[in-house]
Protein backbone atom coordinates (compact mmCIF):
# COMPACT_ATOMS: atom_id res chain seq x y z
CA UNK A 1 11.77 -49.58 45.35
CA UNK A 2 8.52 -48.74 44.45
CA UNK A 3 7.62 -44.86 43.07
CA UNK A 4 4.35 -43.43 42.67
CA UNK A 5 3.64 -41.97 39.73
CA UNK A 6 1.55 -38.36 40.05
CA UNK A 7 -0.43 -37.05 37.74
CA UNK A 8 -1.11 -33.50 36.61
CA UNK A 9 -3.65 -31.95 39.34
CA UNK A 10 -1.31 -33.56 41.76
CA UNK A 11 1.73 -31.85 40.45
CA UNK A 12 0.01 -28.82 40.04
CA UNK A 13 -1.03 -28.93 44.30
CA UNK A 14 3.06 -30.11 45.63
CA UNK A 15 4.38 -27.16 43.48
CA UNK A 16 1.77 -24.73 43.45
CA UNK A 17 2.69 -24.08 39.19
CA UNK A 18 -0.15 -23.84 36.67
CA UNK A 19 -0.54 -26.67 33.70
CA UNK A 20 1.47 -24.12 31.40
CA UNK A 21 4.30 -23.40 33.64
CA UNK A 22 4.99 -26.89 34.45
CA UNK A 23 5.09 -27.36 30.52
CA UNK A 24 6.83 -24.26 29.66
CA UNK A 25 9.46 -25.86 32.61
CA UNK A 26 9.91 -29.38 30.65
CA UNK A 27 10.37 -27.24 27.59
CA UNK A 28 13.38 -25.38 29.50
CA UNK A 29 14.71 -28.25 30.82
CA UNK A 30 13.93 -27.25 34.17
CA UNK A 31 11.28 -30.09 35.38
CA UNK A 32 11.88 -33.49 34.55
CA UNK A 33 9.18 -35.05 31.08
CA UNK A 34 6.45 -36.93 31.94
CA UNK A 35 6.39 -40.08 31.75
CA UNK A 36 3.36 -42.17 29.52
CA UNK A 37 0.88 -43.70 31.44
CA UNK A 38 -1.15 -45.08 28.08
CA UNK A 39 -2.47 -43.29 25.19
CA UNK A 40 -3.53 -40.30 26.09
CA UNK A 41 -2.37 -40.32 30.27
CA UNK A 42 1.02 -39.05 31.78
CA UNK A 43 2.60 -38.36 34.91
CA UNK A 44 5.55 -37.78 37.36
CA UNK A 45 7.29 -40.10 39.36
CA UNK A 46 7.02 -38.85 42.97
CA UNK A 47 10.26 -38.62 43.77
CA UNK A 48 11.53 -36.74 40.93
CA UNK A 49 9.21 -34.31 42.00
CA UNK A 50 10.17 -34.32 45.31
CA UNK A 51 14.11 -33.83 44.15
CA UNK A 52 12.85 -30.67 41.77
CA UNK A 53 10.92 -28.83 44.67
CA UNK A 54 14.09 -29.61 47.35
CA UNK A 55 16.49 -27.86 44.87
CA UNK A 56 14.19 -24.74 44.72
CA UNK A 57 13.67 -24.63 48.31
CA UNK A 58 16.83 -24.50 48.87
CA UNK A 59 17.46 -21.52 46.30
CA UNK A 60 19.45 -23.95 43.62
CA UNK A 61 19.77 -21.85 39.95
CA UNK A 62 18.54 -23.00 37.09
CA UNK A 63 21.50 -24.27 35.35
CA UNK A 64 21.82 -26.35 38.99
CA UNK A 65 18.25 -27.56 38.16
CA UNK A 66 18.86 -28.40 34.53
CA UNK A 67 21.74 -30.67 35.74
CA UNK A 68 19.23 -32.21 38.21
CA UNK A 69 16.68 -33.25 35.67
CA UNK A 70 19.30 -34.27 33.34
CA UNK A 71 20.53 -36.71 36.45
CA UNK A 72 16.87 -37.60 36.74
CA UNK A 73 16.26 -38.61 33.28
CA UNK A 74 19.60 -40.78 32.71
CA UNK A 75 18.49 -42.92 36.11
CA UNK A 76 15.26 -43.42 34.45
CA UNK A 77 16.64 -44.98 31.58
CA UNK A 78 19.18 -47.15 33.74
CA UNK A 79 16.92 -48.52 35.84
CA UNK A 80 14.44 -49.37 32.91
């Protein structure tokens, strides 16, 4: 399964947060890290993002969301 990997303007349109409140999120534990793209580049994978905006649609609370990107982050490393 191939995942696309977005990068910051993207994220910024499919959630409609500014640069610092995504950051201030990852900081909280309430959007997933980005991932590094090289040097100096990062991004999302898609569907991660996809899971994070589902879960406030549908009017999850935070600590719900923490355990969500705490999933997230343990399936990247297992399917590394």
């Amino acid at each position: 399964m191939t995942d696309s990997i977005l990068r910051l303007p993207a994220i910024k349109t499919c959630t409609g947060m500014s640069r610092s409140l995504i950051y201030q999120r990852v900081a909280q534990q309430l959007f997933t890290k980005p991932v590094s793209l090289g040097s100096r580049a990062v991004g999302w994978p898609a569907s991660e993002v996809a899971a994070l905006n589902a879960a406030r649609i549908a009017g999850k609370s935070n600590a719900a969301i923490r355990e969500l990107v705490m999933k997230l982050e343990a399936a990247r490393q297992t399917s590394q």
